[in-house]
Protein backbone atom coordinates (compact mmCIF):
# COMPACT_ATOMS: atom_id res chain seq x y z
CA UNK A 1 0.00 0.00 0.00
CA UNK A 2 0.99 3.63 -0.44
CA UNK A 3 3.34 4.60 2.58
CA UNK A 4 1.45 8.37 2.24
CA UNK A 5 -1.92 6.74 3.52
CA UNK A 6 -1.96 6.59 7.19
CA UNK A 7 -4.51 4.77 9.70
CA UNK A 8 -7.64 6.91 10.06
CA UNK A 9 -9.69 4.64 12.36
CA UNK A 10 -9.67 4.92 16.15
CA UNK A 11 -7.98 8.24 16.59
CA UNK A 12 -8.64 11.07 19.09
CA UNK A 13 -9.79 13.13 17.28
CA UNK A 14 -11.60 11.80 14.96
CA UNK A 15 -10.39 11.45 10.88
CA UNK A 16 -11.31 15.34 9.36
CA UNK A 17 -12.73 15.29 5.97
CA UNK A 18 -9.32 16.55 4.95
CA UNK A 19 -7.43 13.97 5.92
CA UNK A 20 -10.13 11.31 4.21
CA UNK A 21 -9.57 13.74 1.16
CA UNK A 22 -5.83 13.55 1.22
CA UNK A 23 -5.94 9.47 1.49
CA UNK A 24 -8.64 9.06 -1.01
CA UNK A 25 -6.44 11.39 -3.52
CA UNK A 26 -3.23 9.29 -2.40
CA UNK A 27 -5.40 5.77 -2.93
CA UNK A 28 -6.25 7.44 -6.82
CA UNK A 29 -2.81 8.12 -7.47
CA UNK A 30 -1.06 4.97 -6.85
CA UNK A 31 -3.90 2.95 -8.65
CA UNK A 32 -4.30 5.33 -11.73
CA UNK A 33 -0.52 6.00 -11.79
CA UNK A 34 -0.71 9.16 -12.17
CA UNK A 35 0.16 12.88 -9.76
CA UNK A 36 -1.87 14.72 -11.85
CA UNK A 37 -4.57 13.16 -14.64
CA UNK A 38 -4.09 14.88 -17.98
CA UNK A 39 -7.26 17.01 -18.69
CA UNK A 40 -8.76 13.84 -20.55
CA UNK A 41 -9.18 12.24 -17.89
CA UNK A 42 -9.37 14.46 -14.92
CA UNK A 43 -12.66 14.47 -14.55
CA UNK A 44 -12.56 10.57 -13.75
CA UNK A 45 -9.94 11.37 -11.13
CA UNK A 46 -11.67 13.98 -9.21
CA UNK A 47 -14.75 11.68 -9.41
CA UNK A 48 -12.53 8.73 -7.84
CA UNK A 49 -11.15 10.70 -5.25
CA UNK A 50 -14.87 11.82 -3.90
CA UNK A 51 -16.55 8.42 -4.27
CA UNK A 52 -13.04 7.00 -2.39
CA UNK A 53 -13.90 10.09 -0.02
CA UNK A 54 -17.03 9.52 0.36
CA UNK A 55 -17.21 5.13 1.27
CA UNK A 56 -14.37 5.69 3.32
CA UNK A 57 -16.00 8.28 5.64
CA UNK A 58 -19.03 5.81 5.42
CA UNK A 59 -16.26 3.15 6.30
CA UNK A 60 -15.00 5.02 9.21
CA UNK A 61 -18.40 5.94 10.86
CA UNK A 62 -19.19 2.05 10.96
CA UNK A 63 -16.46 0.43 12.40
CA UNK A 64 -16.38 -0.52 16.24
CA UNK A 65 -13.70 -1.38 18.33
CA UNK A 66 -13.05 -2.17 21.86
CA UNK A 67 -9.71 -0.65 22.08
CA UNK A 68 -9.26 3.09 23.68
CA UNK A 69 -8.71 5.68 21.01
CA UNK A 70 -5.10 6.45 20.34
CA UNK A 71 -3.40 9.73 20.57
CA UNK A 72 -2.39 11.52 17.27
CA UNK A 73 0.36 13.24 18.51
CA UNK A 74 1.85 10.17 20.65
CA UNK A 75 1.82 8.17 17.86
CA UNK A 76 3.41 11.35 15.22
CA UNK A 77 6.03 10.74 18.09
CA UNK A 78 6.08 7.00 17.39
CA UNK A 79 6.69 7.21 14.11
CA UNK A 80 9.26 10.06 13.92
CA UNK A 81 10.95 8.19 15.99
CA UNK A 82 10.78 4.61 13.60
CA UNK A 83 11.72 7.31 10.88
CA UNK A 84 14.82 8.40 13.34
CA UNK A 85 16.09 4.68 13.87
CA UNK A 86 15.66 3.49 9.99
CA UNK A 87 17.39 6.90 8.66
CA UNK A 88 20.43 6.39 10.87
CA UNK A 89 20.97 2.83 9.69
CA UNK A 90 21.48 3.89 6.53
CA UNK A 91 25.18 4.68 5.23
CA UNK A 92 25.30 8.58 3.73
């Protein structure tokens, strides 16, 4: 999957339409191949990215879970950190 789509479900708080935008536009990309649709076909793109938009807020609404919410900025930290650790390994 695209490494630019991140986890939306059981955050506190919740997903914003933005960021459900910004994955449903990354989603269109990597399956289309294409940053930017010529002007052919970018119509069908922007289309994509609102139906993707759209189900996936749907998606989001519905699920359950039993687990406690998680904290967006304790796991930014998280993953900074991975990012820290997996950039040092590697020889400049």
């Amino acid at each position: 999957m695209c490494r630019n789509i991140h986890p939306l479900h059981n955050f506190e708080p919740v997903a914003t339409d933005d960021e459900v935008h910004a994955a449903a536009l990354q989603f269109v990309r990597k399956v289309s191949g294409s940053t930017k649709p010529s002007k052919a076909n970018a119509e069908a793109f922007d289309r994509a990215v609102e139906e993707i938009a759209h189900i996936t807020r749907h998606l989001l609404d519905d699920l359950v879970t039993s687990a406690p919410p998680k904290n967006r900025e304790v796991e930014a930290a998280k993953a900074r950190a991975r990012a820290a650790r997996r950039y040092e390994q590697i020889p400049a």
